[in-house]
C-alpha atoms as a PDB file:
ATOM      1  CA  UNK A   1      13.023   6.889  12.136  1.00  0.00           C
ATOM      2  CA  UNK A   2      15.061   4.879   9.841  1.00  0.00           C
ATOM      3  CA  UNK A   3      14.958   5.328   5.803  1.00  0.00           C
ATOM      4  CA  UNK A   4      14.375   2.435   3.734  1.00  0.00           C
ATOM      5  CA  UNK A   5      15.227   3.209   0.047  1.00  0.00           C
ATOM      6  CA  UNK A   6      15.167  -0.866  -1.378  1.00  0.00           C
ATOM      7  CA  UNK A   7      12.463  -3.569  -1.749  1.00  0.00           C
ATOM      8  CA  UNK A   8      11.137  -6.390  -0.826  1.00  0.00           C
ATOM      9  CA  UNK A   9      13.474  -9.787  -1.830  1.00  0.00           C
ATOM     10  CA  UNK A  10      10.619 -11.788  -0.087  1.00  0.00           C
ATOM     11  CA  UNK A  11       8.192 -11.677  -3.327  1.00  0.00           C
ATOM     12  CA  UNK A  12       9.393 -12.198  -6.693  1.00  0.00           C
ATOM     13  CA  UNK A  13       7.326 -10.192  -9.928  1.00  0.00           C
ATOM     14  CA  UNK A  14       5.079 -13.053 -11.114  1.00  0.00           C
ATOM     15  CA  UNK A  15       3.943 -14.376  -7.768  1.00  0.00           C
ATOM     16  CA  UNK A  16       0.704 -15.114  -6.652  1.00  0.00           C
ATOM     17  CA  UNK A  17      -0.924 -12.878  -3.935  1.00  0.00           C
ATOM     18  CA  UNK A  18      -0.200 -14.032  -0.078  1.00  0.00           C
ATOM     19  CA  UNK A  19      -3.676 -14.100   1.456  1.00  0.00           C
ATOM     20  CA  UNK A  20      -4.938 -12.124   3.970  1.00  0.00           C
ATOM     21  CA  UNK A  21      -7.898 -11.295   5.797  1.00  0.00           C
ATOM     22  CA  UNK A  22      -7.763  -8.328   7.990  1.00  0.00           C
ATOM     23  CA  UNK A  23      -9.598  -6.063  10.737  1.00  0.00           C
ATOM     24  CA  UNK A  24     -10.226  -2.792   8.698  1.00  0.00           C
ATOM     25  CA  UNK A  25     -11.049   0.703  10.286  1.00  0.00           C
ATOM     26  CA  UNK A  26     -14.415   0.912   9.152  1.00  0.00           C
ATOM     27  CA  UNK A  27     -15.445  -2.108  11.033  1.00  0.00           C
ATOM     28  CA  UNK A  28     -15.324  -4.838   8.379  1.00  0.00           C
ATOM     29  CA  UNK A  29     -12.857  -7.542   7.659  1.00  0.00           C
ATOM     30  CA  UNK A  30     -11.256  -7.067   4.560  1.00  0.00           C
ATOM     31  CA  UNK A  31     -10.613 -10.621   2.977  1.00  0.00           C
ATOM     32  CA  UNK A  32      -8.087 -10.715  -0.131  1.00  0.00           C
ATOM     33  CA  UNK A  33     -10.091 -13.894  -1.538  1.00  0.00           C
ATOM     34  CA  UNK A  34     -13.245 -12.037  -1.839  1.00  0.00           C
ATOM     35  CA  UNK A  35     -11.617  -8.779  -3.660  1.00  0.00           C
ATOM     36  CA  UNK A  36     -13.508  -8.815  -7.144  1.00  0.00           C
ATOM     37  CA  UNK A  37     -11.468  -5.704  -8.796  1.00  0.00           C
ATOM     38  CA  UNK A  38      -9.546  -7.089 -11.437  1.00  0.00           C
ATOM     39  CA  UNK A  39      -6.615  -4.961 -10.230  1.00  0.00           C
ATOM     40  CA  UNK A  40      -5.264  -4.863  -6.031  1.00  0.00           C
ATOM     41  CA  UNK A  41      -2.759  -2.472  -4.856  1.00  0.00           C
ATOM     42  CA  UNK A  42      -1.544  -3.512  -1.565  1.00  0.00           C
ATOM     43  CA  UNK A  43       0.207  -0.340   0.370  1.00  0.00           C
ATOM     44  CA  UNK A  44       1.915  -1.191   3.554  1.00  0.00           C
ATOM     45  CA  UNK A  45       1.170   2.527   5.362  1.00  0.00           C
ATOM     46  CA  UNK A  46       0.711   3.772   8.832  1.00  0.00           C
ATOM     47  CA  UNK A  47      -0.194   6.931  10.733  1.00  0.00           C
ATOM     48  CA  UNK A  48       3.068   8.483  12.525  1.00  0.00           C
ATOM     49  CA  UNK A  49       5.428   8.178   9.236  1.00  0.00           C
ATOM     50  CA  UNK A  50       6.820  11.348   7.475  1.00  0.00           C
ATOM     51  CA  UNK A  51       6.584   9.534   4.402  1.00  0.00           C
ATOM     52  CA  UNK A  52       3.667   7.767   4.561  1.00  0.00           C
ATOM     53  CA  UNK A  53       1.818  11.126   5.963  1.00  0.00           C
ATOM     54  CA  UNK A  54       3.521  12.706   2.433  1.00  0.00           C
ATOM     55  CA  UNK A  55       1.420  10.686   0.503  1.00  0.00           C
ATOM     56  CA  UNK A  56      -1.819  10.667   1.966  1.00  0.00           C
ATOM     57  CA  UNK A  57      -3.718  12.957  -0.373  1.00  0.00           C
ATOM     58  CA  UNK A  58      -2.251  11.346  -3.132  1.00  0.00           C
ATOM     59  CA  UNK A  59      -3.369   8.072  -2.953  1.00  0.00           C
ATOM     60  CA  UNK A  60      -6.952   9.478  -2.143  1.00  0.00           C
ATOM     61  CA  UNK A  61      -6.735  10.984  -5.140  1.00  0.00           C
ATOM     62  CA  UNK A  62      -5.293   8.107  -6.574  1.00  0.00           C
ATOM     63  CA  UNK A  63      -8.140   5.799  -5.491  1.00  0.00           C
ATOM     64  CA  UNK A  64     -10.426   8.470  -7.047  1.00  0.00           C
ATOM     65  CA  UNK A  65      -9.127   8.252 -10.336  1.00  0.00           C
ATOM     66  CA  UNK A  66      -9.070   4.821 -10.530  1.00  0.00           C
ATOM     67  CA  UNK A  67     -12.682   4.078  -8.897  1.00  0.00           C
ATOM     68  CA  UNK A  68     -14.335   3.532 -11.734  1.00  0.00           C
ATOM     69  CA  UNK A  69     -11.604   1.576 -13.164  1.00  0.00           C
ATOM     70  CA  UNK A  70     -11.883  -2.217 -11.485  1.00  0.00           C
ATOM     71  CA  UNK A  71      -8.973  -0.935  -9.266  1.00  0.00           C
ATOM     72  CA  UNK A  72      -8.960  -1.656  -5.333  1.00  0.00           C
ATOM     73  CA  UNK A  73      -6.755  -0.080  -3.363  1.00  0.00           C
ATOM     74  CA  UNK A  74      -6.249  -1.233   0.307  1.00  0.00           C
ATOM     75  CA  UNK A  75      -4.191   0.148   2.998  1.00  0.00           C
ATOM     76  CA  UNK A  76      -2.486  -2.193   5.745  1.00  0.00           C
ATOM     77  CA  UNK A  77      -0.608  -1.126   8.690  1.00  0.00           C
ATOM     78  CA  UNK A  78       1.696  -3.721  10.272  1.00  0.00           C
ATOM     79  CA  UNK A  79       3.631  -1.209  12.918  1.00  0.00           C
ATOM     80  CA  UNK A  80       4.438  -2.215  16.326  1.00  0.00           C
ATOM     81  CA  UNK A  81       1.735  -0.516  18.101  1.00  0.00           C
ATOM     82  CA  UNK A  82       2.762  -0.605  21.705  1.00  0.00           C
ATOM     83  CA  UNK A  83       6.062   1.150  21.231  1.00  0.00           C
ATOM     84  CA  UNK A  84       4.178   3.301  18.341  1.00  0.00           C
ATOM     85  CA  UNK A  85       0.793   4.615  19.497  1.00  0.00           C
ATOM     86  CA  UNK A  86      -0.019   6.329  16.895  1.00  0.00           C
ATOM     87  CA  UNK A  87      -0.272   3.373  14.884  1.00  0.00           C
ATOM     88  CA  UNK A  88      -2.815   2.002  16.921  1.00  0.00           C
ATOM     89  CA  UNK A  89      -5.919   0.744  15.388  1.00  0.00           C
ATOM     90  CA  UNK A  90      -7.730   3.500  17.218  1.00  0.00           C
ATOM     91  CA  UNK A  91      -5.801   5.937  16.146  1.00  0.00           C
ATOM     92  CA  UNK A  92      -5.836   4.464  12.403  1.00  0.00           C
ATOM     93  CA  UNK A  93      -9.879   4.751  12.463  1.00  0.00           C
ATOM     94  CA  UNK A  94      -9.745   8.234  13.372  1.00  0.00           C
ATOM     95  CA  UNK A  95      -7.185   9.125  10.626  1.00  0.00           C
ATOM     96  CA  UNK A  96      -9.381   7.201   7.911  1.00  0.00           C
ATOM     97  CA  UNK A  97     -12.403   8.940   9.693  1.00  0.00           C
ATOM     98  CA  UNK A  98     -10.646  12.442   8.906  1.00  0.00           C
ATOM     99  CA  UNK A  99      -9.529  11.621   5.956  1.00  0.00           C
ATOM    100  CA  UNK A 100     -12.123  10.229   4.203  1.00  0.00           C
ATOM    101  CA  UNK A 101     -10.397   7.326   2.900  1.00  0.00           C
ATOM    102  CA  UNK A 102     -12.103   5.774   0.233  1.00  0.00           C
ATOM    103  CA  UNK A 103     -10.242   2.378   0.809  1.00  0.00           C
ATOM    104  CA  UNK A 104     -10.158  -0.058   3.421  1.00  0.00           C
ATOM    105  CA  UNK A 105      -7.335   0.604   5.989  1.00  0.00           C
ATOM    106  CA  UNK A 106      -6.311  -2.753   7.712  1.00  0.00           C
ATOM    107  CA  UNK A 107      -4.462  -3.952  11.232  1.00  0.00           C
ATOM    108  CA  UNK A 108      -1.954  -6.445  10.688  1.00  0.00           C
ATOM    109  CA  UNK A 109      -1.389  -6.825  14.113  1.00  0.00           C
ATOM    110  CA  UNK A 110       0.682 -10.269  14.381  1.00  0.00           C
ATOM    111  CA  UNK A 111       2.700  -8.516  11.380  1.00  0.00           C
ATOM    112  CA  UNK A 112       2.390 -11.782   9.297  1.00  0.00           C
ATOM    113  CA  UNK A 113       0.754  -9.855   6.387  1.00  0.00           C
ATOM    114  CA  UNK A 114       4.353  -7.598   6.137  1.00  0.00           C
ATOM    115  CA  UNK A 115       6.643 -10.867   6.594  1.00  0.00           C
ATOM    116  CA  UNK A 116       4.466 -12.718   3.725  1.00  0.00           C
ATOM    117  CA  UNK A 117       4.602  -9.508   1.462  1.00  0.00           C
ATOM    118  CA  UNK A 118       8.241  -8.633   2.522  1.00  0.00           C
ATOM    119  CA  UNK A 119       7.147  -5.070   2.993  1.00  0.00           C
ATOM    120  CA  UNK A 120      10.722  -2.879   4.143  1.00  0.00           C
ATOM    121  CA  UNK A 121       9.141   0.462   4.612  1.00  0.00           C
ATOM    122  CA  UNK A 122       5.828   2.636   4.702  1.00  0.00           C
ATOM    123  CA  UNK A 123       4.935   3.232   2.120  1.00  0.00           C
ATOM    124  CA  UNK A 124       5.745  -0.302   0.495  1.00  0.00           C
ATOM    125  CA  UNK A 125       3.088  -0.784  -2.479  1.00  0.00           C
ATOM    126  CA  UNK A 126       2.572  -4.732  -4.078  1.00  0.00           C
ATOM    127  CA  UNK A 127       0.321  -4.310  -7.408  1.00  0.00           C
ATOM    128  CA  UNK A 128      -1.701  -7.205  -8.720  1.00  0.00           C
ATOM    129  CA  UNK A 129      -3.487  -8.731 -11.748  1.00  0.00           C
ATOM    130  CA  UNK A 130      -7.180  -9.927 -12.388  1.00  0.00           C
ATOM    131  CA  UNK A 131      -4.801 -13.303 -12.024  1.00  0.00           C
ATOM    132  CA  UNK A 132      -3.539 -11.841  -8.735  1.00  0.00           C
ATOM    133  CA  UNK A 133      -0.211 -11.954  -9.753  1.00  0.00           C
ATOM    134  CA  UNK A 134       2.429  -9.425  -8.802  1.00  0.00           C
ATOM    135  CA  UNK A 135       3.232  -7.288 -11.431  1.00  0.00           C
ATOM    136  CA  UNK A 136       4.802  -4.099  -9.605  1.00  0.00           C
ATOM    137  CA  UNK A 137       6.234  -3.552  -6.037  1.00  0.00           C
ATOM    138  CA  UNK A 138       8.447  -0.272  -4.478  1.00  0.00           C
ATOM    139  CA  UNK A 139       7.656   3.344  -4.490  1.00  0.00           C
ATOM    140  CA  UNK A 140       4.580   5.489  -5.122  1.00  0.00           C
ATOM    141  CA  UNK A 141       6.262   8.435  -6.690  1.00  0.00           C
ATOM    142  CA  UNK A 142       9.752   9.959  -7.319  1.00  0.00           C
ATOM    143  CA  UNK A 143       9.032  12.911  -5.152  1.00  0.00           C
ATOM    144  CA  UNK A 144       7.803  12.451  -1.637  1.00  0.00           C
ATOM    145  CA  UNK A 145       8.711  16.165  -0.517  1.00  0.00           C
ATOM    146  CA  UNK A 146       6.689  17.853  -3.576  1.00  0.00           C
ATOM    147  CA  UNK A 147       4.116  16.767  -5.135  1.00  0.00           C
ATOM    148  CA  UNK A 148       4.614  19.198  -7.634  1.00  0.00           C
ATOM    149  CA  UNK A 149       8.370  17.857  -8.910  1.00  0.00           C
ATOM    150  CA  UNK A 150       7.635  14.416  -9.536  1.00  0.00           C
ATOM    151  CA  UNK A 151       8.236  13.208 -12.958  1.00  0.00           C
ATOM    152  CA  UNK A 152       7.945   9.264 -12.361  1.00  0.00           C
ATOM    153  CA  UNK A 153       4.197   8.223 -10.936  1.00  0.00           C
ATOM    154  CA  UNK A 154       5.371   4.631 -10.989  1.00  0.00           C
ATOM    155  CA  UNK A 155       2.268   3.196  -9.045  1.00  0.00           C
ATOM    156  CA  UNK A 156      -0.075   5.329 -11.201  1.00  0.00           C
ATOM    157  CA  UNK A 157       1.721   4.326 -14.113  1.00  0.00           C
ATOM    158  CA  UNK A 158       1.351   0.453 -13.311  1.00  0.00           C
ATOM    159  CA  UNK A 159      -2.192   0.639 -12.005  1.00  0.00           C
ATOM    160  CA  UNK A 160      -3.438   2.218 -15.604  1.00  0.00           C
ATOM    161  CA  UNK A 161      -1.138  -0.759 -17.806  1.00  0.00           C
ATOM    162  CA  UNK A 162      -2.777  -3.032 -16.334  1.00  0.00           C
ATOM    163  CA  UNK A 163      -6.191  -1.153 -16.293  1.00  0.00           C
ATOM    164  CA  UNK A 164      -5.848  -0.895 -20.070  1.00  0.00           C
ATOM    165  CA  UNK A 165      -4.362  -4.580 -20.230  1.00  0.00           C
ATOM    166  CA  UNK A 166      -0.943  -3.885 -20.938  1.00  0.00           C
ATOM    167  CA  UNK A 167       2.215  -4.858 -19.417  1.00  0.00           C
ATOM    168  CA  UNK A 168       3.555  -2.478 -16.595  1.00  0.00           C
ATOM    169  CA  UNK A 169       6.970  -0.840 -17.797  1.00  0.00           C
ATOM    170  CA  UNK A 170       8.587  -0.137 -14.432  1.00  0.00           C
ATOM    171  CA  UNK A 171       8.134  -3.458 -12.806  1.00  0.00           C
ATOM    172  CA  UNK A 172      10.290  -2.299  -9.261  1.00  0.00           C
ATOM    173  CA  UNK A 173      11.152   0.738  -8.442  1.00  0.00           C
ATOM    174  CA  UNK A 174      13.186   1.117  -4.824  1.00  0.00           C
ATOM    175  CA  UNK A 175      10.646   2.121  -2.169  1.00  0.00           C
ATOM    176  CA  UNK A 176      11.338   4.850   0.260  1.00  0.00           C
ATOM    177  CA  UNK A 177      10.160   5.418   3.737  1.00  0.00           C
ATOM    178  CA  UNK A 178      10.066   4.415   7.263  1.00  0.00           C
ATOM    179  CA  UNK A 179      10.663   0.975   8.423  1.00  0.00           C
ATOM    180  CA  UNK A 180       8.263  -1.122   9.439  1.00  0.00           C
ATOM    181  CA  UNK A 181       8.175  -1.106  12.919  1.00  0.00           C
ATOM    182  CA  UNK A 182       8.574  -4.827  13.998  1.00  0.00           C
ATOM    183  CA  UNK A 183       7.738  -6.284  17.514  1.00  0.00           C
END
């Protein structure tokens, strides 16, 4: 495991969205162009990570909260998974299966959805506008351990500005986590 605590270079605050349109666990294909929710939060995750296990719950409950709120949240996982079975997309339906996840979890397989994003680490989050426009990228929280110590919920935080139509405060903030696992 190696800890990423930095983000992405690759996408600059104000640019637009890079497409996608990816296998997701449930058996659709989740296409970025045909997302209606006036707000997308794109989370590079995957299954085997520390981190990314850490925050699970969180961004179920996350997703909750903000269901009603024109926010879309959808998971991708762009890990290596022949050197990382647990990542595999077989693997990845039976964790959204358990979990309950009430987001799409996609397979970026050929890894071209991390390279366009510049995701670093899981969990890597990208936050966009009705314009689909980023307006946040980095962390989900100060406090991966405890979910009880955080005092900065800086994806929260910039999912409900731009809910409420207001500009996000913390625009980056570093994210922390496992690489991404590249081929």
């Amino acid at each position: 495991m190696v800890l990423i605590h930095s983000n992405s270079t690759v996408l600059a605050l104000g640019d637009p969205l890079p497409s996608f349109s990816l296998p997701a666990t449930d058996g659709t294909t989740v296409d970025s162009s045909l997302i209606r929710d006036p707000v997308l939060a794109v989370i590079f995750t995957c299954n085997h990570c520390p981190y990314a296990q850490a925050y699970e719950d969180r961004l179920v409950d996350l997703a909750n909260h903000f269901d009603q709120e024109g926010v879309q949240v959808v998971l991708v996982n762009s890990n290596d998974a022949v050197n990382y079975p647990e990542d595999s997309f077989e693997s990845m339906q039976r964790k959204h299966d358990k979990n309950a996840y009430p987001f799409p979890y996609c397979f970026d397989e050929s890894q071209s959805v991390a390279k366009a994003y510049g995701a670093l680490c899981t969990p890597h989050c990208f936050v966009f506008d009705s314009e689909r426009v980023l307006r946040y990228k980095g962390r989900i929280d100060n406090n991966w351990e405890d979910p009880s110590a955080v005092t900065e919920r800086n994806l929260q935080d910039a999912l409900q500005a731009l809910v409420e139509g207001h500009e996000v405060e913390v625009k980056e903030a570093n994210a922390i986590g496992c690489s991404i696992k590249w081929k």
